[in-house]
C-alpha atoms as a PDB file:
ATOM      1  CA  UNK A   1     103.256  89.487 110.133  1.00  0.00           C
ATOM      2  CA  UNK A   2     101.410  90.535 106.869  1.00  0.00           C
ATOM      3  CA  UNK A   3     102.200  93.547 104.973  1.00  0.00           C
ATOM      4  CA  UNK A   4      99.263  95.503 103.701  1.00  0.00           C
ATOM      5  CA  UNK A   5     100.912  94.362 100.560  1.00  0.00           C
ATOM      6  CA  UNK A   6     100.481  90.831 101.419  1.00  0.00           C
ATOM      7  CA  UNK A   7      96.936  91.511 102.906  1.00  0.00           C
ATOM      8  CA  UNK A   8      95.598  93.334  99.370  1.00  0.00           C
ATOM      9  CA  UNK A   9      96.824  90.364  97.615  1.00  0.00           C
ATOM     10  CA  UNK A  10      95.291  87.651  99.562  1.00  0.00           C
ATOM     11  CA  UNK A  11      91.685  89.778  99.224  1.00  0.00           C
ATOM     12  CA  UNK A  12      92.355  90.292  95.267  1.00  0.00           C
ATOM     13  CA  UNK A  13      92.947  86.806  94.665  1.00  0.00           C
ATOM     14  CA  UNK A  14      89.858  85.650  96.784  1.00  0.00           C
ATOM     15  CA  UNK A  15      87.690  88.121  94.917  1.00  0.00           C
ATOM     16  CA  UNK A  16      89.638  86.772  91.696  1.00  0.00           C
ATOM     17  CA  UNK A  17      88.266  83.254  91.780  1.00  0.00           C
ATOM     18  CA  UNK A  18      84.825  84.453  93.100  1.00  0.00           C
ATOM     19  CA  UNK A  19      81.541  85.829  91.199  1.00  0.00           C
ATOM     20  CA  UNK A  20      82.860  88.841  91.244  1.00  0.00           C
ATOM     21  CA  UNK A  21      85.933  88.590  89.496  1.00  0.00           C
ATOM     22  CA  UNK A  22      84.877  90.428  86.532  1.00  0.00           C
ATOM     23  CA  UNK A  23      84.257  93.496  88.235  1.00  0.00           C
ATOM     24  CA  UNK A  24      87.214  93.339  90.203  1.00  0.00           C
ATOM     25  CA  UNK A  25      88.994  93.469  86.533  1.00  0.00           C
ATOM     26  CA  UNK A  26      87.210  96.087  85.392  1.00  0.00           C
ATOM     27  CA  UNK A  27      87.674  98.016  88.560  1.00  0.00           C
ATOM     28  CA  UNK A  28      91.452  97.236  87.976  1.00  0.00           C
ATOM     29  CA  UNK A  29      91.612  98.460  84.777  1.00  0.00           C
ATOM     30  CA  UNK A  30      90.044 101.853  85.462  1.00  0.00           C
ATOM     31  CA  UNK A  31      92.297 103.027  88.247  1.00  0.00           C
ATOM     32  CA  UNK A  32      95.580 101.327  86.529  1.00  0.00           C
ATOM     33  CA  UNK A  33      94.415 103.764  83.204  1.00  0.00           C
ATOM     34  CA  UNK A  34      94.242 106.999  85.857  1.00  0.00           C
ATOM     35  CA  UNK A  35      97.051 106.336  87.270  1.00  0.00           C
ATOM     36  CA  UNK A  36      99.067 105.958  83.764  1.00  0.00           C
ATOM     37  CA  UNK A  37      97.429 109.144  82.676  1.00  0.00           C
ATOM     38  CA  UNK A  38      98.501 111.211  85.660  1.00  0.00           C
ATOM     39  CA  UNK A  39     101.413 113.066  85.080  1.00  0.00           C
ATOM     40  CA  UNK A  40     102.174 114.325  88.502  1.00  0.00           C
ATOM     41  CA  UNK A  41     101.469 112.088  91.569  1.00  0.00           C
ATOM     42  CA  UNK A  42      98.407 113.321  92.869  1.00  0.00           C
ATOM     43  CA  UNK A  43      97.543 113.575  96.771  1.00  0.00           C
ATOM     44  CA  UNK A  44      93.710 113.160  96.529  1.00  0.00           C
ATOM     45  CA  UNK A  45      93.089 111.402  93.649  1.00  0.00           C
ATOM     46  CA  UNK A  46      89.248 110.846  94.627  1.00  0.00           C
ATOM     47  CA  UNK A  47      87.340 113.954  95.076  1.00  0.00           C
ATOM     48  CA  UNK A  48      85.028 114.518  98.299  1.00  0.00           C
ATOM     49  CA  UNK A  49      82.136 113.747  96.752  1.00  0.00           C
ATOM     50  CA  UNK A  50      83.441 110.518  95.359  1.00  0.00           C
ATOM     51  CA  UNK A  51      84.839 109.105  98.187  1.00  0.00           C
ATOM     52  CA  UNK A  52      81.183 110.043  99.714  1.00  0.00           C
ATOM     53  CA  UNK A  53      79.731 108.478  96.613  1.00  0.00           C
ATOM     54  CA  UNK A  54      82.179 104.918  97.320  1.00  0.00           C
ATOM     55  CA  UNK A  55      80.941 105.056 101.137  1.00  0.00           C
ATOM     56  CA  UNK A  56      77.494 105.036 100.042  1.00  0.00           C
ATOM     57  CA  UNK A  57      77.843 102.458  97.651  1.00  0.00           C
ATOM     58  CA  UNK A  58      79.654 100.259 100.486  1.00  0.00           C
ATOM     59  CA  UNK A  59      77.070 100.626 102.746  1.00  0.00           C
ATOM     60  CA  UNK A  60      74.541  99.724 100.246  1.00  0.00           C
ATOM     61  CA  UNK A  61      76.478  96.971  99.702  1.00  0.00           C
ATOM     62  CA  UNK A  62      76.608  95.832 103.117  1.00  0.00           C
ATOM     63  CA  UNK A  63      72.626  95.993 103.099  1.00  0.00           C
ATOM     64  CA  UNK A  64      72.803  93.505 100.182  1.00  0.00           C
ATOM     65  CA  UNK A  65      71.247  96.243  97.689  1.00  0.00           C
ATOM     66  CA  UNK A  66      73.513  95.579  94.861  1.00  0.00           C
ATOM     67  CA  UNK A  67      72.820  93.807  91.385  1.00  0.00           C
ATOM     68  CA  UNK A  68      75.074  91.418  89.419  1.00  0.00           C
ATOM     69  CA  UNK A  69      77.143  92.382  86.658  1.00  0.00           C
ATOM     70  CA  UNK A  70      75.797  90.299  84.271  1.00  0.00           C
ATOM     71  CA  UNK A  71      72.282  91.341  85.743  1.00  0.00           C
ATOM     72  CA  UNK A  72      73.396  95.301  85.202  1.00  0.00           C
ATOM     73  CA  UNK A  73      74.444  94.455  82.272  1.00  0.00           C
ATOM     74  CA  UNK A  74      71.554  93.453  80.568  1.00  0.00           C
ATOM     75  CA  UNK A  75      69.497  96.139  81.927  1.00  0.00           C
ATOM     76  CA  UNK A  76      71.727  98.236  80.145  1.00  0.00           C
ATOM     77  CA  UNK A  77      72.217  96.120  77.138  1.00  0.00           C
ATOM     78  CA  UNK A  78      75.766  96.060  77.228  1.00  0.00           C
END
């Protein structure tokens, strides 16, 4: 049997080799920065309104209303 461990690694190397493997870096990145700059170890690190925020933006998801990165990207002119 699978840890959850095990599980979260076979899902981040799937997303890894896949389209979206850039923002799976950058997500990365972002939460491994927070969690070096967080002194104390904190209980609720996402507020209510952003884990309402993340919900939205999975159900969206699941709707297929989403955007590439490299599409966002140049809309922003990053």
């Amino acid at each position: 049997m699978e840890t959850s461990i095990d599980d979260l690694m076979i899902k981040v190397e799937a997303i890894a080799q896949g389209p979206n493997a850039e923002l799976l870096r950058k997500l990365v990145d972002v939460l491994y920065e927070q969690a070096e700059r967080r002194e104390e170890f904190d209980e609720e690190p996402f507020s209510p309104e952003d884990l309402a925020a993340i919900q939205e933006g999975e159900e969206a998801f699941k709707r297929g209303e989403f955007i590439s990165l490299e599409d966002y990207e140049k809309e922003r002119g990053l």
